[in-house]
C-alpha atoms as a PDB file:
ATOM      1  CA  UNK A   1       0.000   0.000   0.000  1.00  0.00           C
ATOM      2  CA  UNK A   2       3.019   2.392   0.502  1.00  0.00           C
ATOM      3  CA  UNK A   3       4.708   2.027  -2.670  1.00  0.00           C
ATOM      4  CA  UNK A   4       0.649   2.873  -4.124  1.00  0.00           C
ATOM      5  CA  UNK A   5       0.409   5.801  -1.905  1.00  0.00           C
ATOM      6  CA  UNK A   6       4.020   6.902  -3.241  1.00  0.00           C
ATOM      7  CA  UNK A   7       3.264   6.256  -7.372  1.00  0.00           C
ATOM      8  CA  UNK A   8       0.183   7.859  -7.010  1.00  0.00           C
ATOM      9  CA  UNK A   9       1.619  11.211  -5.577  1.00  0.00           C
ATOM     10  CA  UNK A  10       4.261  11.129  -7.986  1.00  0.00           C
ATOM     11  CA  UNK A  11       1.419  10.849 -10.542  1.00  0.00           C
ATOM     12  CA  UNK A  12      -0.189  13.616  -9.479  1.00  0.00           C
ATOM     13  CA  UNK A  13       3.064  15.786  -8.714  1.00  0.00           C
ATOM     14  CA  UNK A  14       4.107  15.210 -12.291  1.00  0.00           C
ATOM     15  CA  UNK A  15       0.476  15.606 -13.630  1.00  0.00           C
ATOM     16  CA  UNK A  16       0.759  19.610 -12.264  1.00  0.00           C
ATOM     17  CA  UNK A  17       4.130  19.937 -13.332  1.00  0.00           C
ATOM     18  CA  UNK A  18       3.284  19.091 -17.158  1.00  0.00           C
ATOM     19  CA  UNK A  19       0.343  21.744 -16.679  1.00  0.00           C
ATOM     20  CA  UNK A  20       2.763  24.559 -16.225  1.00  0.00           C
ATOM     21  CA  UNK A  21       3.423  26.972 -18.785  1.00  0.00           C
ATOM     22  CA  UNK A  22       7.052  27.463 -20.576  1.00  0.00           C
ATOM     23  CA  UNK A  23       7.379  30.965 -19.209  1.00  0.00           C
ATOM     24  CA  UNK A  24       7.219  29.477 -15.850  1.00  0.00           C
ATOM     25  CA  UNK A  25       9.489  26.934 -16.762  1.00  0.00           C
ATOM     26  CA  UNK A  26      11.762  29.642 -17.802  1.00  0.00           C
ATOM     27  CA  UNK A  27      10.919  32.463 -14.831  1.00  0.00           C
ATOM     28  CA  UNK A  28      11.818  29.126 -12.233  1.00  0.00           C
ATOM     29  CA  UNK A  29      14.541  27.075 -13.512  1.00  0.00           C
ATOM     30  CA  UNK A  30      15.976  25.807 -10.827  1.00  0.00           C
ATOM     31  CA  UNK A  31      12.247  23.724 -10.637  1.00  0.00           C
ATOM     32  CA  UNK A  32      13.130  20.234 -12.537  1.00  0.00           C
ATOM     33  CA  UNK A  33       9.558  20.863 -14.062  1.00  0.00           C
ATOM     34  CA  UNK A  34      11.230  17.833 -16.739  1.00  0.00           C
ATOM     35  CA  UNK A  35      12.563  15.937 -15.063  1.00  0.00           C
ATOM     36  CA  UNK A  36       9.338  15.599 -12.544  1.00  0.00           C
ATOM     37  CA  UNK A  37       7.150  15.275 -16.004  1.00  0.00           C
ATOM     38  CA  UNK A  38       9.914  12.921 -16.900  1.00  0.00           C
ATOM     39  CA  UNK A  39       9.691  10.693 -13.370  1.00  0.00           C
ATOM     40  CA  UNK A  40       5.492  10.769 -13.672  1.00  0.00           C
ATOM     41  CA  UNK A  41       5.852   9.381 -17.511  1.00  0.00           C
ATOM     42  CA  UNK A  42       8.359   6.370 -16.287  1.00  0.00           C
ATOM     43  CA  UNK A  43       6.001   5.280 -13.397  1.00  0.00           C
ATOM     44  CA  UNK A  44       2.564   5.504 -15.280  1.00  0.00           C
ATOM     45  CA  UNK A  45       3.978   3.824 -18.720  1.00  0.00           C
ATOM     46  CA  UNK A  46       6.577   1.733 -17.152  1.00  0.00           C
ATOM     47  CA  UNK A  47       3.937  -0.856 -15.476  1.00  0.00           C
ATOM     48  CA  UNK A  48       5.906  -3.498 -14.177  1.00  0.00           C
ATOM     49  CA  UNK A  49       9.323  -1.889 -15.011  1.00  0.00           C
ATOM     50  CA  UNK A  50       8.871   0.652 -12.255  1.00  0.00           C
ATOM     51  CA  UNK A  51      12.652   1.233 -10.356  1.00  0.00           C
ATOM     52  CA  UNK A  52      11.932   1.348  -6.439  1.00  0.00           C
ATOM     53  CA  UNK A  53      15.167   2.153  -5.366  1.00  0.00           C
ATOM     54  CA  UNK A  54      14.901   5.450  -7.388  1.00  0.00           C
ATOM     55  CA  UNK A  55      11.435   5.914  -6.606  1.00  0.00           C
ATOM     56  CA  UNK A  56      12.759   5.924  -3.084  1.00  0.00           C
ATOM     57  CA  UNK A  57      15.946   8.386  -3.806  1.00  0.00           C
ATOM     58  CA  UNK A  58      13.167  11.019  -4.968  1.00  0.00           C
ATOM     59  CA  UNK A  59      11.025  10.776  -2.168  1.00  0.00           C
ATOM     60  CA  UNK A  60      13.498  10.760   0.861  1.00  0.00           C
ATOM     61  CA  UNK A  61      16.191  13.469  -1.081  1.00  0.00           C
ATOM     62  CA  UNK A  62      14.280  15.796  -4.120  1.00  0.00           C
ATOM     63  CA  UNK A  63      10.810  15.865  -2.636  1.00  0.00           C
ATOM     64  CA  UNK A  64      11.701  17.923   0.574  1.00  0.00           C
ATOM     65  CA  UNK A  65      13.569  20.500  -1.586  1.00  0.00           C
ATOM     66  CA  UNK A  66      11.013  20.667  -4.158  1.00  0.00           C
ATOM     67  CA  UNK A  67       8.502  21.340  -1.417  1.00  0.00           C
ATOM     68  CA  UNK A  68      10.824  24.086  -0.190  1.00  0.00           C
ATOM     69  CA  UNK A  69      11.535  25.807  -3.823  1.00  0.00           C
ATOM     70  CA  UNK A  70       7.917  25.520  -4.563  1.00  0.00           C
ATOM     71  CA  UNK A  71       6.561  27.012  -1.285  1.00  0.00           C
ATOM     72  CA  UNK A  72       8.915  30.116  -2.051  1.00  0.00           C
ATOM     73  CA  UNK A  73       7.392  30.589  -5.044  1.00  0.00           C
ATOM     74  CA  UNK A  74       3.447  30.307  -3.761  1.00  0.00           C
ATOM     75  CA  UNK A  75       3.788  31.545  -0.129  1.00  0.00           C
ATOM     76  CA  UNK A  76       0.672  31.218   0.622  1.00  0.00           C
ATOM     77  CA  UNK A  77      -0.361  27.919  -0.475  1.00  0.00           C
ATOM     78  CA  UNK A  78      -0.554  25.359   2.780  1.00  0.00           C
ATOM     79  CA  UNK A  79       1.660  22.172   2.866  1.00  0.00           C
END
């Protein structure tokens, strides 16, 4: 049930960031807006192919500094 709970965050994490625009890509390039689109593409496509160990690297080391570039962008969105 964890690794579900995990994929389908990612999922949805990588569903916003392929909604934003390319001059927000641009403004806020030190966002991996690709790279996120990127990680959402591998998990939903890749089925049965899906690496845990990275999934894992993302979620304990990029997700707390993502969370920390994006709230200084939107300061007044919650957590």
């Amino acid at each position: 049930m964890l690794r579900v709970w995990c994929l389908h965050h990612i999922v949805i994490i990588g569903e916003a960031a392929s909604r934003v625009s390319e001059s927000f890509r641009k403004q806020y390039e030190d966002v991996p807006s690709r790279r996120i689109v990127a990680m959402k593409n591998a998990v939903v496509h890749g089925y049965f192919k899906v690496d845990w160990a990275q999934v894992w690297v993302v979620i304990e080391k990029e997700l707390s500094p993502l969370q920390q570039k994006l709230s200084l962008i939107f300061p007044n969105c919650s957590d």
